[in-house]
Protein backbone atom coordinates (compact mmCIF):
# COMPACT_ATOMS: atom_id res chain seq x y z
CA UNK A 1 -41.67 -26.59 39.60
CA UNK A 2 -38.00 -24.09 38.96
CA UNK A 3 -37.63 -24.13 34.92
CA UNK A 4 -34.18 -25.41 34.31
CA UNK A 5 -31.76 -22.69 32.59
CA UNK A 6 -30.76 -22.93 29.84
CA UNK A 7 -26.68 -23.70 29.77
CA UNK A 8 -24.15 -20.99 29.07
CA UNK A 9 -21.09 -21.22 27.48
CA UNK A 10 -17.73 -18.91 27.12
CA UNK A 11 -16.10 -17.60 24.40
CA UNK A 12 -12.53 -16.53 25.05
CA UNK A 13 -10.95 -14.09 21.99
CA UNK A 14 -7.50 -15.15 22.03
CA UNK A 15 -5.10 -12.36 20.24
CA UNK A 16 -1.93 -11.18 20.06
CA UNK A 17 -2.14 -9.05 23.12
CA UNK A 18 -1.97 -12.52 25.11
CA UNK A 19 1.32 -13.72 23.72
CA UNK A 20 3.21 -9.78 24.78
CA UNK A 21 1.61 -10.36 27.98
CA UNK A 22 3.68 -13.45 28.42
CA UNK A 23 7.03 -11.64 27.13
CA UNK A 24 6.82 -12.33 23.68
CA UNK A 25 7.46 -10.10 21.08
CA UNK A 26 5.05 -11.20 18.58
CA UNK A 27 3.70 -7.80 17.30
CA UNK A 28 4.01 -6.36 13.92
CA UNK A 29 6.49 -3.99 15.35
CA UNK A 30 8.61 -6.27 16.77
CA UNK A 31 8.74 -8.22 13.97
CA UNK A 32 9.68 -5.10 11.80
CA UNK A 33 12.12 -3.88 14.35
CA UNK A 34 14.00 -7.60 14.30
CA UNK A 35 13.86 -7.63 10.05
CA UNK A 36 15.45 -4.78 10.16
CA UNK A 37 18.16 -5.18 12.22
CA UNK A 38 19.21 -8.65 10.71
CA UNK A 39 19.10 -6.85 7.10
CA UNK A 40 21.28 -3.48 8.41
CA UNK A 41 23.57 -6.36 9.45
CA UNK A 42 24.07 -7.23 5.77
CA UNK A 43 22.15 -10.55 6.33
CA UNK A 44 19.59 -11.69 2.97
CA UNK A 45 16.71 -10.71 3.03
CA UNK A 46 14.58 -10.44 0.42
CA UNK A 47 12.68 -7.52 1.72
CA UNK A 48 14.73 -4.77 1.85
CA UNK A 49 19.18 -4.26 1.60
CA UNK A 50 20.86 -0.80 2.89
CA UNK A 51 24.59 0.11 2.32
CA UNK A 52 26.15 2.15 4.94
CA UNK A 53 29.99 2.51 5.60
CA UNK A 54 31.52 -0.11 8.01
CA UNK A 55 32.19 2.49 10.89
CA UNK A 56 28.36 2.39 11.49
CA UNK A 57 28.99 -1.18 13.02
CA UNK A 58 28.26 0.38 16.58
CA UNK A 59 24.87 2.16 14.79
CA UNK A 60 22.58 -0.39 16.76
CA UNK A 61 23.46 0.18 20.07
CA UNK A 62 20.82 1.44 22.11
CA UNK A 63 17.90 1.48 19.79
CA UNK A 64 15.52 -1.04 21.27
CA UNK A 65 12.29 -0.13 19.14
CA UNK A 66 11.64 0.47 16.04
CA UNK A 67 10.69 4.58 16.20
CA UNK A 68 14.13 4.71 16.80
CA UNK A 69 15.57 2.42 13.98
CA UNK A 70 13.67 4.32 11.62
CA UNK A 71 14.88 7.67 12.70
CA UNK A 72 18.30 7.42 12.68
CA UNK A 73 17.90 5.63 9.55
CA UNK A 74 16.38 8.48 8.25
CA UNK A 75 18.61 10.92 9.74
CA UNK A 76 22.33 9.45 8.61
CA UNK A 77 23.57 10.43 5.09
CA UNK A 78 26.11 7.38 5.10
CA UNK A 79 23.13 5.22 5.13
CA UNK A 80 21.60 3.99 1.83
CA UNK A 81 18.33 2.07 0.96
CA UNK A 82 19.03 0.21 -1.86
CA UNK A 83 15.88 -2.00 -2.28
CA UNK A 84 12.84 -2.63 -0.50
CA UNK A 85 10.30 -3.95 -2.05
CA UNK A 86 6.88 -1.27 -2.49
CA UNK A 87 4.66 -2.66 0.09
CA UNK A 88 6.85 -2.86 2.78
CA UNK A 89 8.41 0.62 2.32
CA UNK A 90 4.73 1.86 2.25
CA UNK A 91 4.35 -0.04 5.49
CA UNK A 92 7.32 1.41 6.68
CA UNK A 93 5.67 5.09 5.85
CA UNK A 94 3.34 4.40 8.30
CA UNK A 95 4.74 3.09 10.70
CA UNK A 96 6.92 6.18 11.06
CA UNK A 97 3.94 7.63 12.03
CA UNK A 98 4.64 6.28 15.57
CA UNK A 99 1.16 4.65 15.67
CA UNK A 100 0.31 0.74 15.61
CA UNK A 101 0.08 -0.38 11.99
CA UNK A 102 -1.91 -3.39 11.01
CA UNK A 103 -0.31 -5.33 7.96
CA UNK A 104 -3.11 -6.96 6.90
CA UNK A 105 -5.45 -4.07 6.97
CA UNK A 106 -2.89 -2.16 4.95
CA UNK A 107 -3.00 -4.96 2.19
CA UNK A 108 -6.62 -4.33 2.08
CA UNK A 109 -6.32 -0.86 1.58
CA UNK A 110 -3.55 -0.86 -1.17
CA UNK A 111 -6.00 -3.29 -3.09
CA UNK A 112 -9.00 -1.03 -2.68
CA UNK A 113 -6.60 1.74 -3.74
CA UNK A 114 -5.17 -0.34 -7.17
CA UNK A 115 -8.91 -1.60 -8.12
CA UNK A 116 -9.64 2.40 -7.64
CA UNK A 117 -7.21 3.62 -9.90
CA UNK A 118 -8.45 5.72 -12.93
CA UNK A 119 -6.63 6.01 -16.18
CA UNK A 120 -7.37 8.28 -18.87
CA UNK A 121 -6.79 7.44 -22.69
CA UNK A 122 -6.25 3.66 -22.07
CA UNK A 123 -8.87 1.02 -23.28
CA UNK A 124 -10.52 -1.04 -20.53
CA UNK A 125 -8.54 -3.96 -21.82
CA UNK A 126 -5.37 -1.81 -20.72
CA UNK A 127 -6.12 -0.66 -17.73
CA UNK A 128 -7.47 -4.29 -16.68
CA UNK A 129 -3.58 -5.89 -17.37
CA UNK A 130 -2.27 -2.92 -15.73
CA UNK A 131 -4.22 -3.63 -12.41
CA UNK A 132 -3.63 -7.28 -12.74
CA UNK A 133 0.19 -6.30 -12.49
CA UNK A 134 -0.28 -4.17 -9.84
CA UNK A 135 -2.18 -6.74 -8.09
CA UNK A 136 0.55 -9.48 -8.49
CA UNK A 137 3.00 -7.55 -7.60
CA UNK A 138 0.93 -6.35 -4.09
CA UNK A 139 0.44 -10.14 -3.11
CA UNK A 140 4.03 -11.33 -3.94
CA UNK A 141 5.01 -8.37 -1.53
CA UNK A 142 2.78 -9.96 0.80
CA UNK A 143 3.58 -13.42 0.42
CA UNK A 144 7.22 -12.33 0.81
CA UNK A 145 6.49 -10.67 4.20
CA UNK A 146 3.88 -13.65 5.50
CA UNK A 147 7.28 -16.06 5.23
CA UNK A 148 9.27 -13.85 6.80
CA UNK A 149 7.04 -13.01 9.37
CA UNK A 150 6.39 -16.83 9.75
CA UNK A 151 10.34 -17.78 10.13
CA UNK A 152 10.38 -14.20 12.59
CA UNK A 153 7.19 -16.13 15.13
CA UNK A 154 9.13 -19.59 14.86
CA UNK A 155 12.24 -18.45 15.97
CA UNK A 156 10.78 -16.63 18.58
CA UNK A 157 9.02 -19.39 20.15
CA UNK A 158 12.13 -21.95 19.49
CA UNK A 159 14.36 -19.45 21.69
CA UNK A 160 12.26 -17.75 24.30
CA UNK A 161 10.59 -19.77 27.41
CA UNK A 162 7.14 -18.61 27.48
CA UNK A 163 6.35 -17.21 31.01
CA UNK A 164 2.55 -18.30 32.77
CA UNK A 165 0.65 -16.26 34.30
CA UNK A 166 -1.31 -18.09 37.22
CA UNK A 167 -3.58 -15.50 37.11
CA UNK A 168 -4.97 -16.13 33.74
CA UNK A 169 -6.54 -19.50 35.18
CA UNK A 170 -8.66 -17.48 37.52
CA UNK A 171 -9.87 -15.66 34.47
CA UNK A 172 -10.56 -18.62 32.12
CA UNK A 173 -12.58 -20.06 35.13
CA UNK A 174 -14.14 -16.64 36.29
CA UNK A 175 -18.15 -17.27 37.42
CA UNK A 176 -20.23 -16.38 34.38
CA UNK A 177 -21.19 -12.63 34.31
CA UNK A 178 -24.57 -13.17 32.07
CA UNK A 179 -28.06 -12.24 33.41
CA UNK A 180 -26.27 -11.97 36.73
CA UNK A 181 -30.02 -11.42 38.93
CA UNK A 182 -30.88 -15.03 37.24
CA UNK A 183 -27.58 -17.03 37.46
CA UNK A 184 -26.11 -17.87 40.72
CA UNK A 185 -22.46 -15.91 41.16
CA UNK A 186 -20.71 -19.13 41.83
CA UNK A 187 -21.95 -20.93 38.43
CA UNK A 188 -19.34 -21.63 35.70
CA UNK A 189 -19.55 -22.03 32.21
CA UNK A 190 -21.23 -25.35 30.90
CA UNK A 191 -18.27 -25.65 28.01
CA UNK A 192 -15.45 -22.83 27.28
CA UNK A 193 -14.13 -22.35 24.03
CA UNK A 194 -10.99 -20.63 23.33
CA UNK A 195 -10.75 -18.62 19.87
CA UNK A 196 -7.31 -18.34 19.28
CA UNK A 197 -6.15 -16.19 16.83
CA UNK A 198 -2.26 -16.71 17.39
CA UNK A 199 0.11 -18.44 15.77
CA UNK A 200 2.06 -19.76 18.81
CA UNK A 201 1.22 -22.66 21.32
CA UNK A 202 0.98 -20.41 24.18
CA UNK A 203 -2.22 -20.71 24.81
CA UNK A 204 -1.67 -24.71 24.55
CA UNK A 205 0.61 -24.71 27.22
CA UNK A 206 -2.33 -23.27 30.16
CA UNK A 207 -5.20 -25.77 28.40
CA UNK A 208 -3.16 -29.38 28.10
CA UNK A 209 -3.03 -28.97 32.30
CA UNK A 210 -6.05 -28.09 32.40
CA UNK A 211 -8.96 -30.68 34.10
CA UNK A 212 -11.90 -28.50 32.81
CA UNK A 213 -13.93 -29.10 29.65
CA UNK A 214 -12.80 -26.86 27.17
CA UNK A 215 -12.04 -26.64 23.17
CA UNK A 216 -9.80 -24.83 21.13
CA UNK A 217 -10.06 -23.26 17.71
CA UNK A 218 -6.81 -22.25 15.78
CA UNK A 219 -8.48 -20.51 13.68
CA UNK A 220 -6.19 -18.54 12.19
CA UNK A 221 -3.65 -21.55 11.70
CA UNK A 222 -0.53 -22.70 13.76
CA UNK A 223 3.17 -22.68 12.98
CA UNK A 224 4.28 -25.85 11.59
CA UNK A 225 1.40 -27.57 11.31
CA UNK A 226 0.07 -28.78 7.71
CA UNK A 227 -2.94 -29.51 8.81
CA UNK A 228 -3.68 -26.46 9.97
CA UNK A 229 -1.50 -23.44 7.69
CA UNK A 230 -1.13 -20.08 8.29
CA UNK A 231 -4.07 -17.49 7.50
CA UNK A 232 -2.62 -14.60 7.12
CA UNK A 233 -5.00 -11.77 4.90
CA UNK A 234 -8.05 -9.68 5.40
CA UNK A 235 -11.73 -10.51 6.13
CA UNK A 236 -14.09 -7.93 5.62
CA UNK A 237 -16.69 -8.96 2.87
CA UNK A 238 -18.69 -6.21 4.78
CA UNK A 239 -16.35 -3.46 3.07
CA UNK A 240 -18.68 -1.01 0.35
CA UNK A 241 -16.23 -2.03 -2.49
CA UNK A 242 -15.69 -5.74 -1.88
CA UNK A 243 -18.26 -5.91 -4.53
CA UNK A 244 -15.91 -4.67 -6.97
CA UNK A 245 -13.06 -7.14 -5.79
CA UNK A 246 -15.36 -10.12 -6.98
CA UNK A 247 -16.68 -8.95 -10.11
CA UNK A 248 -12.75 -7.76 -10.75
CA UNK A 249 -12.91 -11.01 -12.54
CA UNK A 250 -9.61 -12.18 -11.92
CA UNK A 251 -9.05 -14.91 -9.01
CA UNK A 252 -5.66 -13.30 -7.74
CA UNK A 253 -7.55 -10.33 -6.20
CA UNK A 254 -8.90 -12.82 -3.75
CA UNK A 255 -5.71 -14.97 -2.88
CA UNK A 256 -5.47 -13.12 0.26
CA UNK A 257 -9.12 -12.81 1.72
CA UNK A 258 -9.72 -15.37 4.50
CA UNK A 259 -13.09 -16.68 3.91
CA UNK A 260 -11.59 -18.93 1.36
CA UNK A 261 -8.56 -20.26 3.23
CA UNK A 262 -10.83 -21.16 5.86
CA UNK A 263 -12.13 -23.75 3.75
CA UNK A 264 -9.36 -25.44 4.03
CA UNK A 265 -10.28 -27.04 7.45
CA UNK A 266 -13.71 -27.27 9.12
CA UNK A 267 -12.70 -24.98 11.84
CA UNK A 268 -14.70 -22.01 11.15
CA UNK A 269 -17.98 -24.54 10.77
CA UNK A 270 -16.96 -25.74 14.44
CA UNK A 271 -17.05 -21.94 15.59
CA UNK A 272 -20.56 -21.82 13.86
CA UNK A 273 -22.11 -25.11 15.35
CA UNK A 274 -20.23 -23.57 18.62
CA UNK A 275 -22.36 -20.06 19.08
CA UNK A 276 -25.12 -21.79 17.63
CA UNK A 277 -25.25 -24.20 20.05
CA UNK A 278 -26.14 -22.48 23.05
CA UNK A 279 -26.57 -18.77 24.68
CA UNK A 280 -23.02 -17.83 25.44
CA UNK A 281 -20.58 -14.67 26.71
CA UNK A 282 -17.19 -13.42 25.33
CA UNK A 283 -14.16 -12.71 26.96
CA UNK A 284 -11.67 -10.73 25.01
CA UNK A 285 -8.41 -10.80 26.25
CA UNK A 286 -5.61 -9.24 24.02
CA UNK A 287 -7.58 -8.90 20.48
CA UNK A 288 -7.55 -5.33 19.12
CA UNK A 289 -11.17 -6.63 17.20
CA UNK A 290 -10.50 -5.03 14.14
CA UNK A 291 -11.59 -5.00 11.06
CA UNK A 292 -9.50 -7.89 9.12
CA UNK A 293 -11.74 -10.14 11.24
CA UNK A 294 -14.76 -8.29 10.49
CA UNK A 295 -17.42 -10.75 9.41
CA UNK A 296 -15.97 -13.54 11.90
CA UNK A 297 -15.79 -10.88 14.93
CA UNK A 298 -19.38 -9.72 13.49
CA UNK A 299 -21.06 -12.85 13.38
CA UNK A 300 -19.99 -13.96 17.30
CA UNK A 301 -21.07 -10.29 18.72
CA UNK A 302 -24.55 -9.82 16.59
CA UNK A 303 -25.50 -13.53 17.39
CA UNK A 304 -28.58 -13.56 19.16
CA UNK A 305 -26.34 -16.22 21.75
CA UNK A 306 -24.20 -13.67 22.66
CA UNK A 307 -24.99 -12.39 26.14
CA UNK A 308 -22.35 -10.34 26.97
CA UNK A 309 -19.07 -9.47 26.23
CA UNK A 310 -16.19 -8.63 28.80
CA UNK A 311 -12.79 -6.90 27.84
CA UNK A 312 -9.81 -7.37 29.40
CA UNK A 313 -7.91 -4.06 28.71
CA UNK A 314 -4.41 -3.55 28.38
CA UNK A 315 -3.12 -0.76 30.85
CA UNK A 316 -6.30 2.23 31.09
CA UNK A 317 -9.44 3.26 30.36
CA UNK A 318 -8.42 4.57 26.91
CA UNK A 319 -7.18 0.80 25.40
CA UNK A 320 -10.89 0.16 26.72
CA UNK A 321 -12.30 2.32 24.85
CA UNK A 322 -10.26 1.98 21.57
CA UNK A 323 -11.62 -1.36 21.49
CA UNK A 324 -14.76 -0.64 22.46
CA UNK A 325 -14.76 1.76 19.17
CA UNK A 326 -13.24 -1.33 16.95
CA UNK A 327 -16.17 -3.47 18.60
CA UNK A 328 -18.76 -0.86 17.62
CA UNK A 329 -17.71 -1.47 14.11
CA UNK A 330 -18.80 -4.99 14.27
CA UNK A 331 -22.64 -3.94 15.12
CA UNK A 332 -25.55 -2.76 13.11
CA UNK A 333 -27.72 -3.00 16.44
CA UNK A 334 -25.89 -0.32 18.42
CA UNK A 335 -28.50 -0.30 21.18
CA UNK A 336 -27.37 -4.71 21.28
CA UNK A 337 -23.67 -3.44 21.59
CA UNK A 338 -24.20 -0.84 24.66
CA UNK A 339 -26.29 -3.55 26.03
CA UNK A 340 -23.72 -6.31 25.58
CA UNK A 341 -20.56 -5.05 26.12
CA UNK A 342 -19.68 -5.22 29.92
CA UNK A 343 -18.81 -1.41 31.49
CA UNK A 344 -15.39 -0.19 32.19
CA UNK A 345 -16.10 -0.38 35.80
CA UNK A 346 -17.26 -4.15 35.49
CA UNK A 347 -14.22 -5.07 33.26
CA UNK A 348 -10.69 -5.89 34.19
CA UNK A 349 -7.38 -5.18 33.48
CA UNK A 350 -5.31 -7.53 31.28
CA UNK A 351 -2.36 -9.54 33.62
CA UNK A 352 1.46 -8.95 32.40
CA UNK A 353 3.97 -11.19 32.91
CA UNK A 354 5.93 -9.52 35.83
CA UNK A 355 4.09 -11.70 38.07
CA UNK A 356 4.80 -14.67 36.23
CA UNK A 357 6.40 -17.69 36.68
CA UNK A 358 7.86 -20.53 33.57
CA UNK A 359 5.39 -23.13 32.11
């Protein structure tokens, strides 16, 4: 008599990379670039105000990304920065790097970087109030850019049709790719879950035509929804000096970590009883997997459950790779991770929506 196998399930990473596939500009970049066009326009924002002369009324035209916003900002004498508050113009520093800038992870790193401060000739009770200031003033920068960036994503999705890509069906019902010798090539997934880690409802749109049995998981919040608010903040408990951020002894150095506004809802228990469940795969498609989901991202990929995990890569080989690197982060087991991770040759590329048709 055959044993009967054991079910497998899928587990699709949902990130931001899926909403620019479909024509949104959801990134932190785009997001920057729009802020700072609406505040060179002399609208309020409480982020940052220039003064330039009015004969720079044409100074838009043809800058379409942010690189170039910057740059000519930097460049013109007539124009003026006459606030922006410190986190975003260290933000702003970096991105002028010309390199893809994670705000989150940069919060992280400023709060390392004020908990690391030394101060000589000051008594411990002085130096404490001076980092508890600093650290205030960090997360009301932060908060200040979270409801921006949240007004940004809403009108976005209030004035942009979101474009489908039939494609992505194919994917979401691809054969399973675990233990291939074992499983037959035509068998599906018992249950798919989808991880979503956007804001939007794009994702919503595919799934409520959808006949199959799936789930989703906001988990990192949606827009407009009480029941469900925004997470927006880092998650790496795994970090050398988080034990420092605890035994800071002040609650406001942990307003931003996620494991605590998870609490909020019993979604991150439903991911647990999910990939403990049953043996399952992971499909990544458009998730950087860095480290401001470290422990969540860390606990799906170590699981003893997880079976394999496929990448759907944005372009080349080398966005492959790069997340193949954040992934690697993620592991302990690094023989498990080689093992796990499905081969560039095996792994597809991630659709765009110039094939695409409306919702």
């Amino acid at each position: 008599m055959n044993e009967e196998r054991p079910k497998t399930n899928r587990l699709i990473l949902i990130g931001n990379g899926f909403d620019k596939a479909h024509g949104l500009p959801t990134s932190y970049q785009d997001f920057m670039f729009s802020h700072l066009k609406v505040a060179f326009s002399h609208k309020p924002s409480e982020l940052i105000e220039y003064k330039h002369h009015e004969h720079l009324h044409n100074f838009l035209k043809g800058i379409d990304n942010l690189a170039s916003f910057q740059k000519k900002v930097t460049s013109d004498a007539d124009i003026k920065i006459v606030k922006c508050i410190e986190f975003l113009n260290k933000l702003l520093k970096e991105m002028q790097k010309d390199r893809w800038v994670d705000i989150e992870n940069l919060y992280f790193e400023e709060l390392k970087r004020i908990l690391n401060e030394t101060f000589s000739n000051e008594s411990k009770e002085d130096v404490k109030r001076h980092k508890q200031y600093e650290i205030n003033k960090l997360n009301s920068d932060f908060d200040s850019i979270k409801k921006e960036l949240i007004s940004y994503l809403i009108e976005v999705c209030s004035n942009q049709s979101t474009m489908a890509l039939d494609c992505f069906n194919k994917i979401f019902d691809e054969p399973l790719i675990t233990d291939k010798p074992v499983i037959l090539p035509t068998e599906r997934p018992a249950n798919t879950l989808f991880l979503n880690f956007n804001y939007t409802n794009t994702l919503k749109k595919y799934l409520s035509n959808r006949k199959n049995k799936y789930k989703i998981i906001n988990i990192h919040g949606q827009l407009e929804d009480e029941t469900n608010p925004i997470i927006f903040g880092f998650g790496d408990e795994k970090d050398r000096l988080y034990p420092e951020i605890e035994e800071f002894g002040d609650n406001s150095v942990l307003r931003f970590i996620k494991s605590f506004m998870y609490l909020k809802n019993n979604n991150y228990q439903n991911l647990i009883r999910y990939i403990e469940s049953a043996p399952y795969e992971v499909f990544i498609i458009g998730h950087s997997c860095g480290l401001s989901d470290r422990v969540m991202l860390k606990t799906i990929f170590e699981s003893d459950n997880c079976k394999k995990i496929k990448i759907y890569y944005y372009k080349d080989e080398a966005n492959f790779t790069n997340t193949v690197m954040e992934i690697s982060r993620h592991f302990d087991n690094k023989a498990a991770m080689r093992m796990k991770i499905v081969p560039f040759e095996e792994s597809s590329e991630c659709p765009q929506v110039q094939t695409s048709g409306k919702i």
